[in-house]
N, C-alpha and C. Protein backbone atom coordinates (compact mmCIF):
# COMPACT_ATOMS: atom_id res chain seq x y z
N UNK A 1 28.81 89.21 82.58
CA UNK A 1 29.87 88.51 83.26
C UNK A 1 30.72 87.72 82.26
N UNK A 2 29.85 87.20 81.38
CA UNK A 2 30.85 86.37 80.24
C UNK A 2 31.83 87.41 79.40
N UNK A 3 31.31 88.26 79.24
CA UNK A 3 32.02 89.39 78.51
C UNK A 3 33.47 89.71 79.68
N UNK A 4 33.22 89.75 80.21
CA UNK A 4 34.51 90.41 81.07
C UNK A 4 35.46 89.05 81.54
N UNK A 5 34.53 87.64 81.26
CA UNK A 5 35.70 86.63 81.41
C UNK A 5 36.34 86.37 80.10
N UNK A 6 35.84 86.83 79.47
CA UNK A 6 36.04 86.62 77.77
C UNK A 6 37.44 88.10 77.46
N UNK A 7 37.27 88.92 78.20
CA UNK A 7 37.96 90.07 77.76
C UNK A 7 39.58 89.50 78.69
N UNK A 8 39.28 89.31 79.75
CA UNK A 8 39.93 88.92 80.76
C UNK A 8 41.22 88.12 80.19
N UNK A 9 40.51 86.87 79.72
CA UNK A 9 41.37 85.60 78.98
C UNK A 9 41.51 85.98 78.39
N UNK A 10 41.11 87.29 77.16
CA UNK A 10 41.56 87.75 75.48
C UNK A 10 43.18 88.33 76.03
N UNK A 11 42.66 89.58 77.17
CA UNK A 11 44.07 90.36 77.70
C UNK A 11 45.14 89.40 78.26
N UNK A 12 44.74 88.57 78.99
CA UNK A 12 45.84 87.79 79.47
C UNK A 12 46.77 86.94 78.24
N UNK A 13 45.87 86.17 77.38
CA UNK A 13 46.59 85.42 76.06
C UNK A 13 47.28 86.31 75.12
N UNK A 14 47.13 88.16 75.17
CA UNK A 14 47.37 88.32 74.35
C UNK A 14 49.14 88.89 75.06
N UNK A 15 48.99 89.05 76.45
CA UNK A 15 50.18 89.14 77.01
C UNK A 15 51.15 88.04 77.04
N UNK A 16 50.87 86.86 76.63
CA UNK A 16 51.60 85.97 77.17
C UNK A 16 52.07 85.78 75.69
N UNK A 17 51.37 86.29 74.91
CA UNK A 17 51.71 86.32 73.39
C UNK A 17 53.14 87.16 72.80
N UNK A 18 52.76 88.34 73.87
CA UNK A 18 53.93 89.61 72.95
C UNK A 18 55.13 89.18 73.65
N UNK A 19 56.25 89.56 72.97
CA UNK A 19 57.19 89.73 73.01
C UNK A 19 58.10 90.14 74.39
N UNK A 20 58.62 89.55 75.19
CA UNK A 20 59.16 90.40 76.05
C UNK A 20 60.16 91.64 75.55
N UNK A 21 60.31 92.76 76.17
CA UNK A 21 60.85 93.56 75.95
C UNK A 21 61.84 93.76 76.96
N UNK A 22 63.42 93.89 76.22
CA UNK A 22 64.74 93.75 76.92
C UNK A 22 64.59 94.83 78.01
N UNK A 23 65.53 94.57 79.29
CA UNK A 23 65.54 96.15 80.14
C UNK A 23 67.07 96.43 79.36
N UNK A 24 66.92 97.54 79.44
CA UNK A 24 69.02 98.02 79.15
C UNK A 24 69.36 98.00 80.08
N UNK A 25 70.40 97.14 79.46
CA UNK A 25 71.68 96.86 80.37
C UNK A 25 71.98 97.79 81.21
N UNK A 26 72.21 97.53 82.33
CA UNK A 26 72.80 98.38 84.02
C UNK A 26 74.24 98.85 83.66
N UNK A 27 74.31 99.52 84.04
CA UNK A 27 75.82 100.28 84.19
C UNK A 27 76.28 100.67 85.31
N UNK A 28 77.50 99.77 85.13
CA UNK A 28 77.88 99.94 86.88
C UNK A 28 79.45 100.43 86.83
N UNK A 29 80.34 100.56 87.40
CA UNK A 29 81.40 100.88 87.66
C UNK A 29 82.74 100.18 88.22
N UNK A 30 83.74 99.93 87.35
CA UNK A 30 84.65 98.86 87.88
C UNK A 30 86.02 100.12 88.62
N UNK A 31 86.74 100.22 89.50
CA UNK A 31 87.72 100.72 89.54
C UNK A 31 89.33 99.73 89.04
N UNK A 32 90.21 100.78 88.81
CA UNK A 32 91.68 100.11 88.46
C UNK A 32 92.61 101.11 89.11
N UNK A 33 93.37 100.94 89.48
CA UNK A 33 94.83 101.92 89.87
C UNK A 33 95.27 102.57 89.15
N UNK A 34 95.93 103.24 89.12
CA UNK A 34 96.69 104.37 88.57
C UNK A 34 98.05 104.73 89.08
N UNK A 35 98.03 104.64 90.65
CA UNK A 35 99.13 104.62 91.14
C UNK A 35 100.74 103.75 90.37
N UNK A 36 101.78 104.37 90.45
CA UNK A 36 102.93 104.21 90.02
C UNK A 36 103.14 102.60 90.29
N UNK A 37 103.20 102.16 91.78
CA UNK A 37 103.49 101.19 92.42
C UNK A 37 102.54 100.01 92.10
N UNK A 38 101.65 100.18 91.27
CA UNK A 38 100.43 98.70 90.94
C UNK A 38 100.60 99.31 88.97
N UNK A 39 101.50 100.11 88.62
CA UNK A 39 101.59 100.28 87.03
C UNK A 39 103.22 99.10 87.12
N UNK A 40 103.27 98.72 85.68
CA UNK A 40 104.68 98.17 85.46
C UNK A 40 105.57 99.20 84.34
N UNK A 41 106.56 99.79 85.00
CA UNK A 41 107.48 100.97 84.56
C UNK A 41 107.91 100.17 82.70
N UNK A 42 107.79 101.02 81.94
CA UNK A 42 108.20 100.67 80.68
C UNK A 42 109.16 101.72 80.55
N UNK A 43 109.54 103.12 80.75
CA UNK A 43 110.46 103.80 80.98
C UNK A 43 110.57 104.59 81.55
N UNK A 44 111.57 105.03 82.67
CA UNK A 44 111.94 105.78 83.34
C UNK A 44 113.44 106.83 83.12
N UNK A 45 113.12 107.55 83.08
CA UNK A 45 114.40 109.00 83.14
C UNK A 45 114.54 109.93 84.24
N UNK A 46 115.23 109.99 84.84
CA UNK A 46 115.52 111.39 85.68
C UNK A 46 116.11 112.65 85.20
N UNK A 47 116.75 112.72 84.45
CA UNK A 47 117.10 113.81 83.18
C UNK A 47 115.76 114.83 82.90
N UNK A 48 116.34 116.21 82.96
CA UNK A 48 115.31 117.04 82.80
C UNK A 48 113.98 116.85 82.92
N UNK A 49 113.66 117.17 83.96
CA UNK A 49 112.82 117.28 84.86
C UNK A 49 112.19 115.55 84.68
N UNK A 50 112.64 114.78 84.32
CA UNK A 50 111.94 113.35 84.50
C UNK A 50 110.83 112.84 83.72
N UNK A 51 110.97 111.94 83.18
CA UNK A 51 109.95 111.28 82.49
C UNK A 51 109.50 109.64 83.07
N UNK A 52 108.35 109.26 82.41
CA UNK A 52 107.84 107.95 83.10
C UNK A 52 106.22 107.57 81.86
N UNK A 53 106.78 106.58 81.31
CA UNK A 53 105.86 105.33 81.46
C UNK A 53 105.56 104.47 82.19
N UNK A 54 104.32 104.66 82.56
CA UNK A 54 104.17 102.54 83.04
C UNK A 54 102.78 101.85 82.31
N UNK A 55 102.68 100.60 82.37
CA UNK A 55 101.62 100.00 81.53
C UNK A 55 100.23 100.08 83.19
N UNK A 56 99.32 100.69 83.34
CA UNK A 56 98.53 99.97 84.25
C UNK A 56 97.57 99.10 83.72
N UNK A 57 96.80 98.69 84.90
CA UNK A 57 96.10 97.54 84.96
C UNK A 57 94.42 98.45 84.36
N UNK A 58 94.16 97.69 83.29
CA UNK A 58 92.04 98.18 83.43
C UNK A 58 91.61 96.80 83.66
N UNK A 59 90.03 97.06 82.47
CA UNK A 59 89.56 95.53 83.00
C UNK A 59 89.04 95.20 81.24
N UNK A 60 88.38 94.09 80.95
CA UNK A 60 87.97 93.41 80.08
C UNK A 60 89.07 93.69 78.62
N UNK A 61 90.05 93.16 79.20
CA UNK A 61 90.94 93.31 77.74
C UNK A 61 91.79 94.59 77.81
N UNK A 62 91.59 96.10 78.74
CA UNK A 62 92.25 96.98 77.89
C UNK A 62 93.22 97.55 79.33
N UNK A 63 93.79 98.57 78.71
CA UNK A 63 95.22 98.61 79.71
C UNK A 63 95.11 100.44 79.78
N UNK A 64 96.12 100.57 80.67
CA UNK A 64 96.14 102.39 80.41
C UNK A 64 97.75 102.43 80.30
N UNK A 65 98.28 103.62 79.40
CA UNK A 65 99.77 103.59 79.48
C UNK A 65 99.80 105.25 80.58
N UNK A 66 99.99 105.17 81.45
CA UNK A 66 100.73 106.82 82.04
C UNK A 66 101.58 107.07 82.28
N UNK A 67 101.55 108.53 81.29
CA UNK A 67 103.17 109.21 80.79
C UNK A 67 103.13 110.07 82.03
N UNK A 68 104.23 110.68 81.74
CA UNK A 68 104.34 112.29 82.76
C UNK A 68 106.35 112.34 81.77
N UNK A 69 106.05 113.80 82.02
CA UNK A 69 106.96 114.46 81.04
C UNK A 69 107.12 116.10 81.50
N UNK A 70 107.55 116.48 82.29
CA UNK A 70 107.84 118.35 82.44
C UNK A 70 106.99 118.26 83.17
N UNK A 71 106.79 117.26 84.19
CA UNK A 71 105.53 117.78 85.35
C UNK A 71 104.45 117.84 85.17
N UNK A 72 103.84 116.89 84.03
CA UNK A 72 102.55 116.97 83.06
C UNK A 72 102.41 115.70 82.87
N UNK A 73 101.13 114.93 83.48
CA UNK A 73 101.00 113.54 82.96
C UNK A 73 99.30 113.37 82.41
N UNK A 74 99.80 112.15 81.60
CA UNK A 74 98.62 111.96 80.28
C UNK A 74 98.42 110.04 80.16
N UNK A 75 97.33 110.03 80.05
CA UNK A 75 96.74 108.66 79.61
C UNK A 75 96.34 107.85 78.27
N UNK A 76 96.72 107.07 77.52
CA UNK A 76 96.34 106.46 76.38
C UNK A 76 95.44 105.42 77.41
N UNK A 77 94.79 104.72 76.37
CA UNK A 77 93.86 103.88 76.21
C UNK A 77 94.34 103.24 75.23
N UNK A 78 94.81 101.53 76.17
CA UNK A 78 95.35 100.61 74.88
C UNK A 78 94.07 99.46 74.82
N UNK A 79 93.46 99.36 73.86
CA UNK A 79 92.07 98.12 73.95
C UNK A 79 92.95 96.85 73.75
N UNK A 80 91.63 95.79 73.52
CA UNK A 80 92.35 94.56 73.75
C UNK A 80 92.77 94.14 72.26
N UNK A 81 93.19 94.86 71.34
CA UNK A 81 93.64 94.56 70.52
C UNK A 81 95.41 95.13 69.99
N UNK A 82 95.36 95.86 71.06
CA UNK A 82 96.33 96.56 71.84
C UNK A 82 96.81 97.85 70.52
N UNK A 83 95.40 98.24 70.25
CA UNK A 83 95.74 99.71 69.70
C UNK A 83 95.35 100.85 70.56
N UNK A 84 96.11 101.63 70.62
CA UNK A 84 96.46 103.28 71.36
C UNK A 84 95.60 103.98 70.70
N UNK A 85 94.89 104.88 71.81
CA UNK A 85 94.08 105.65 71.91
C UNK A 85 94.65 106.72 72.69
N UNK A 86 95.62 108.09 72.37
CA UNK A 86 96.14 108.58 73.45
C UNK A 86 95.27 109.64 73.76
N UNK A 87 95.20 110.06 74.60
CA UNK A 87 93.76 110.99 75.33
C UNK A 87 94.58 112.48 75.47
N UNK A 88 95.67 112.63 76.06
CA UNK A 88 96.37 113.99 75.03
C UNK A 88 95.81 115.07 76.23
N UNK A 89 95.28 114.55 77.44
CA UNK A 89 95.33 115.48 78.88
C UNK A 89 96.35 116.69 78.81
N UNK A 90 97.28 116.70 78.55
CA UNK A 90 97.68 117.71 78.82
C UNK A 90 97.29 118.77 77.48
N UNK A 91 96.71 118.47 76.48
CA UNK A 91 96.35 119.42 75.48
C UNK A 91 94.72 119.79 75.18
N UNK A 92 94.46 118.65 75.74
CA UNK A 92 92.51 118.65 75.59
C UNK A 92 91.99 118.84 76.98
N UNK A 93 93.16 119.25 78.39
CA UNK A 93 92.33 119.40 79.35
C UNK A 93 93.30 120.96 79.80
N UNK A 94 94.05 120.31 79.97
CA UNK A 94 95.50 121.85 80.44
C UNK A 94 96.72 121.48 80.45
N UNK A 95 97.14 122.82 79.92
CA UNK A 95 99.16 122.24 79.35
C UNK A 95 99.18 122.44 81.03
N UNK A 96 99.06 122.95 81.80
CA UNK A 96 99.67 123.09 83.53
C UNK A 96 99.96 121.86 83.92
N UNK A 97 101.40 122.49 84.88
CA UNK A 97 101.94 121.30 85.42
C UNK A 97 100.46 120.25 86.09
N UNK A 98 100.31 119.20 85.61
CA UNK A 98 99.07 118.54 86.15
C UNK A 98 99.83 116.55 86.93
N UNK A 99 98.75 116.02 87.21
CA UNK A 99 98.73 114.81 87.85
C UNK A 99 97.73 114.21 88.19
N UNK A 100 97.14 113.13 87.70
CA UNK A 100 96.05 111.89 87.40
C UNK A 100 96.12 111.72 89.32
N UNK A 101 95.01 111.47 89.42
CA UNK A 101 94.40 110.58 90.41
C UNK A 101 94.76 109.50 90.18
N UNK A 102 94.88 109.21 91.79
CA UNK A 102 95.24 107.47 91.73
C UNK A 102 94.10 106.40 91.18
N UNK A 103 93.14 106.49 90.64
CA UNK A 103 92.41 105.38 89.95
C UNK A 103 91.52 106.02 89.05
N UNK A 104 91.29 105.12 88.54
CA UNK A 104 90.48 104.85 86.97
C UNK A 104 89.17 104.30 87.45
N UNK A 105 87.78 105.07 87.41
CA UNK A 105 86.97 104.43 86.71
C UNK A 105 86.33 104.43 85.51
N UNK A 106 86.17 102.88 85.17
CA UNK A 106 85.64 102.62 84.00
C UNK A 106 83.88 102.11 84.01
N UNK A 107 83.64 102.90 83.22
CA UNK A 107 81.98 102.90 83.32
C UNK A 107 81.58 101.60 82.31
N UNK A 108 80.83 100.40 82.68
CA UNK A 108 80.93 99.09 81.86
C UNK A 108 79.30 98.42 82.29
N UNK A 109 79.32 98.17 80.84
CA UNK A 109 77.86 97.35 80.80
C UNK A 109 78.44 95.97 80.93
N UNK A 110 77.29 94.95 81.21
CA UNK A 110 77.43 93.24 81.57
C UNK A 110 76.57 92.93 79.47
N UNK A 111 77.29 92.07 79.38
CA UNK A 111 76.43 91.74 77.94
C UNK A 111 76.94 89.94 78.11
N UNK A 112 76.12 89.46 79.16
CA UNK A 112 75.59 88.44 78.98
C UNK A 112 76.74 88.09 80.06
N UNK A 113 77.76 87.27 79.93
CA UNK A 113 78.92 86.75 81.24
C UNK A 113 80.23 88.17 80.70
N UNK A 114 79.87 88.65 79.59
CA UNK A 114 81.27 89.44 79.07
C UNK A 114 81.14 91.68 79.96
N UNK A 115 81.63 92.02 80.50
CA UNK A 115 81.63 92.68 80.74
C UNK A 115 82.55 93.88 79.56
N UNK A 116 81.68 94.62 78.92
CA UNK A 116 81.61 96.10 77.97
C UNK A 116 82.11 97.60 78.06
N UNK A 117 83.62 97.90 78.56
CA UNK A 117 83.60 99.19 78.93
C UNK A 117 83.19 99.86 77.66
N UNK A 118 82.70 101.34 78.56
CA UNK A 118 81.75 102.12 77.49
C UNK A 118 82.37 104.00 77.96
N UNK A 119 82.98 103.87 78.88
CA UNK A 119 83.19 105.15 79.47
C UNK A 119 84.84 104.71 80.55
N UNK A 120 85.45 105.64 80.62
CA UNK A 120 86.20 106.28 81.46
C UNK A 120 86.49 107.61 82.02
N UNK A 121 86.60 107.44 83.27
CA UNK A 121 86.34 108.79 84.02
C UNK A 121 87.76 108.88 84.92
N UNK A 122 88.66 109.77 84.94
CA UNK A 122 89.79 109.82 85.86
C UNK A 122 89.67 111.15 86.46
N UNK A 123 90.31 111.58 87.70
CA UNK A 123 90.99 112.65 88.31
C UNK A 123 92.04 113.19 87.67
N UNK A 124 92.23 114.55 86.96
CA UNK A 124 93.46 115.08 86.58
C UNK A 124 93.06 116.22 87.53
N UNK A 125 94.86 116.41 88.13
CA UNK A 125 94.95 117.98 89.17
C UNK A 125 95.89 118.44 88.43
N UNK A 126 95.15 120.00 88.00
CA UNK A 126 95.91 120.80 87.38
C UNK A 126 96.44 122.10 88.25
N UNK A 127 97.96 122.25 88.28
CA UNK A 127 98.36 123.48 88.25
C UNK A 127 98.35 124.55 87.26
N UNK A 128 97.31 125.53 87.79
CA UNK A 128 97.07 126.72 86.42
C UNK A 128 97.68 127.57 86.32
N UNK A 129 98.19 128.05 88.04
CA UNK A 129 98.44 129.56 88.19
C UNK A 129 99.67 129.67 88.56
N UNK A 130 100.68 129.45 87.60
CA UNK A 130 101.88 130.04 87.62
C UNK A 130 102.79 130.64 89.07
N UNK A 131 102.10 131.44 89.31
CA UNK A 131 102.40 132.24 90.42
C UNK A 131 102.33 131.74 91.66
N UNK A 132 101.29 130.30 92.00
CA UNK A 132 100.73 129.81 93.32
C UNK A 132 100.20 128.21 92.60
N UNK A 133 101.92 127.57 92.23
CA UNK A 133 101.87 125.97 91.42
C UNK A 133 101.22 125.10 92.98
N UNK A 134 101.18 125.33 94.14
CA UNK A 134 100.70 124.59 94.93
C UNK A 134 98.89 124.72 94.78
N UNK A 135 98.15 125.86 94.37
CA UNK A 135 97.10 125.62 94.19
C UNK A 135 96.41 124.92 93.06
N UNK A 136 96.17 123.74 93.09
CA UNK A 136 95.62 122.80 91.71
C UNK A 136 94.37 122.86 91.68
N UNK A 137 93.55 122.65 90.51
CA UNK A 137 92.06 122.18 90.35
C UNK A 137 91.81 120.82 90.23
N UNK A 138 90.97 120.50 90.30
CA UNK A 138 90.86 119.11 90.26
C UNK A 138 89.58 118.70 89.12
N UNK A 139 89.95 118.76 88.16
CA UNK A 139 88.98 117.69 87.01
C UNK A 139 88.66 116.80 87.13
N UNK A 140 87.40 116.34 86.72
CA UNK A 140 87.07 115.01 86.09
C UNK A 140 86.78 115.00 84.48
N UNK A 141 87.94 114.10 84.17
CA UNK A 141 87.72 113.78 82.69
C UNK A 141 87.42 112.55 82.33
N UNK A 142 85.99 112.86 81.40
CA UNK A 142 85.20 112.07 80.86
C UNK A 142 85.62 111.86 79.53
N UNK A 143 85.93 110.02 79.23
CA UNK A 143 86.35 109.75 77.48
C UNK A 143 85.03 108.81 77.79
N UNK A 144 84.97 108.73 76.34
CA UNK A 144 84.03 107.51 75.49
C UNK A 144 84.95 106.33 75.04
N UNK A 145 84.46 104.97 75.17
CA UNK A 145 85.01 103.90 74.56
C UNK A 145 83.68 103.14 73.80
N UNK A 146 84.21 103.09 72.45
CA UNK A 146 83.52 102.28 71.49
C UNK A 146 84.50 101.92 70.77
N UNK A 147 83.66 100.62 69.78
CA UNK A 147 84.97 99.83 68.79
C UNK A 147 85.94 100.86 68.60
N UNK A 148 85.20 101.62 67.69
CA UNK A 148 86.42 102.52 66.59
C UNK A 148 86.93 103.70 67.07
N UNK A 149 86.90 104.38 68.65
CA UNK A 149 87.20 105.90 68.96
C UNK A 149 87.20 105.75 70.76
N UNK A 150 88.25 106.04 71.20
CA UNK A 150 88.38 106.08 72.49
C UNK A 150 89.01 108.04 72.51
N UNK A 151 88.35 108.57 73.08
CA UNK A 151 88.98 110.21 73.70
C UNK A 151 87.91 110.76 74.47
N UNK A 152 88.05 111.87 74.69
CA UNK A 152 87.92 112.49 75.68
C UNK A 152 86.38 113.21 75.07
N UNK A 153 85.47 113.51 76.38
CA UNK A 153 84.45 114.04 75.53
C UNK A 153 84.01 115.11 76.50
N UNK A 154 84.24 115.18 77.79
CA UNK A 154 83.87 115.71 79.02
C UNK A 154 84.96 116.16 79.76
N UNK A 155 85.32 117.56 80.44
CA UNK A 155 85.94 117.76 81.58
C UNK A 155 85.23 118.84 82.51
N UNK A 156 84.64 117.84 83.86
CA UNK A 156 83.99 118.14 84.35
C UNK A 156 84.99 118.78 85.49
N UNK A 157 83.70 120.27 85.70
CA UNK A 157 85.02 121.15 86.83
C UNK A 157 84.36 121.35 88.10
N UNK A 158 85.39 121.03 89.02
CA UNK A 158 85.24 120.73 90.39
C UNK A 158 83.61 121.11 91.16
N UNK A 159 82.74 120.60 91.66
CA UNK A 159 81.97 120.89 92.23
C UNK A 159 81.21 119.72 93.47
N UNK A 160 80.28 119.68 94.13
CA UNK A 160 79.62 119.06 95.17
C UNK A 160 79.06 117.57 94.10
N UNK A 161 78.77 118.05 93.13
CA UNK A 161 77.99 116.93 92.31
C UNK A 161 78.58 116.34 91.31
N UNK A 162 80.08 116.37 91.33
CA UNK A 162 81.07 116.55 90.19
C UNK A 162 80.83 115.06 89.63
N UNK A 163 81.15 113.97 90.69
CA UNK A 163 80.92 112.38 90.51
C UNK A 163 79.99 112.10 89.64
N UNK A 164 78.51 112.49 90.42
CA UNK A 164 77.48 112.07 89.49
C UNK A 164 77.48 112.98 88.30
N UNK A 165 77.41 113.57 88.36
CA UNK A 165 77.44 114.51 86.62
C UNK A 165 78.76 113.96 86.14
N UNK A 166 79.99 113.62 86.41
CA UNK A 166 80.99 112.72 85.22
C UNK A 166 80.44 111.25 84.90
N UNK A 167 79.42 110.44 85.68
CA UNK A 167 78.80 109.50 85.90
C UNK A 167 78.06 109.90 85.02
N UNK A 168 77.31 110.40 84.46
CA UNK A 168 75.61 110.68 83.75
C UNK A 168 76.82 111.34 82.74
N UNK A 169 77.47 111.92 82.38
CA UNK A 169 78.03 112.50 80.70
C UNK A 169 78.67 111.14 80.34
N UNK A 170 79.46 110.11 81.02
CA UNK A 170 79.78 108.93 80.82
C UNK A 170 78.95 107.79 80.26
N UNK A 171 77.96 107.98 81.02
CA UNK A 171 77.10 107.14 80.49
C UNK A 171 76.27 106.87 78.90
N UNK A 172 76.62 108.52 78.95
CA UNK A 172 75.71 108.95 77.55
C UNK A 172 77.16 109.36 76.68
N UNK A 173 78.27 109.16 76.66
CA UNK A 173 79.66 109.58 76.00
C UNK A 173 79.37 109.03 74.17
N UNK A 174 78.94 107.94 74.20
CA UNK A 174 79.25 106.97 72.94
C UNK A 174 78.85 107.95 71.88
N UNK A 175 77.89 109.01 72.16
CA UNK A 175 77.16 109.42 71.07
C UNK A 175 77.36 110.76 70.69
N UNK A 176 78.38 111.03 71.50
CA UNK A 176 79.37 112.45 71.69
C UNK A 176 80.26 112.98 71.18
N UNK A 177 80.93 113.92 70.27
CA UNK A 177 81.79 114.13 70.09
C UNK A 177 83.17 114.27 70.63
N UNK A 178 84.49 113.93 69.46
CA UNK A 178 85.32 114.20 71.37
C UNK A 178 85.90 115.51 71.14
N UNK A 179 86.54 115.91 72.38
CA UNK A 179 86.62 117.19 72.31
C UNK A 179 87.78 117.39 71.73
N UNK A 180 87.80 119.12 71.41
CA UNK A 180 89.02 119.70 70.97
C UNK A 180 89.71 120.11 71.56
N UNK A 181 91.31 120.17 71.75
CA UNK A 181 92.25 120.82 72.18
C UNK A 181 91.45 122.56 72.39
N UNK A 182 91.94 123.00 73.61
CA UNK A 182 91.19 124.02 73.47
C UNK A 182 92.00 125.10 72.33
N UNK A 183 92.12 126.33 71.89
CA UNK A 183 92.68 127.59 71.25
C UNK A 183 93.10 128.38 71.78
């Protein structure tokens, strides 16, 4: 009996001894707009076939700029130091006439009161087929955000599970290459 009160108090002191071990940080999901009407227009043209900047809204410091140009629109990533990261959608996902979903999510860890984006995930609808421009696909494109490299690493194609699988390549983006323009 002494032995097992003796082992008892050894295991317990030696727990109260080690080290706690961190959980990793949760990753959760902030949304932002995209829509025209919650962006602030930096330039507008109606001249051949129309062009458009506006600055939108993200979160912890960083912004999105969306272009559209020949019926083709594309997203930079401005961080809070306000350097451009342009993501180049229409060349790393499809030159087709295309168009962003109305919101942005950004995939973001909590690091203490400061909230960490680490991922972005948007809706691009692409027109492919020339022949039948009303039928679009609908992507999800997955970029990585870390200090030094914001692009694209994922374009996930339409399916039942599309969310969570751009959710789970997002999550794991940082350690990813980004992709190439296709050939």
């Amino acid at each position: 009996m002494k032995t097992l009160i003796t082992t008892l108090t050894l295991t317990a002191a030696l727990g109260f001894a080690l080290p706690a071990v961190a959980a990793p940080a949760k990753i959760d999901s902030i949304y932002t707009s995209l829509k025209t009407t919650d962006c602030k227009t930096l330039e507008f043209n109606e001249n051949e076939g129309g062009s458009y900047k506006g600055r939108c809204p993200g979160t912890a410091g960083y912004q999105l700029l969306s272009m559209e140009g020949d019926l083709r629109q594309s997203l930079t990533v401005i961080d809070p130091k306000g350097k451009e990261f342009p993501l180049d959608l229409w060349t790393n996902v499809s030159g087709g006439f295309s168009a962003l979903g109305e919101k942005a999510e950004w995939r973001v860890k909590k690091e203490g009161s400061k909230t960490k984006p680490i991922a972005l995930i948007v809706r691009f609808n692409v027109s492919e087929d020339p022949e039948k421009p009303e039928k679009t696909t609908s992507y999800l494109v997955v970029s990585k955000i870390t200090p030094t490299e914001i692009c694209v690493t994922d374009v996930v194609k339409p399916s039942s599970s599309a969310n969570e699988q751009a959710r789970t390549l997002a999550d794991r983006a940082a350690s990813k290459a980004c992709k190439t323009p296709p050939q």
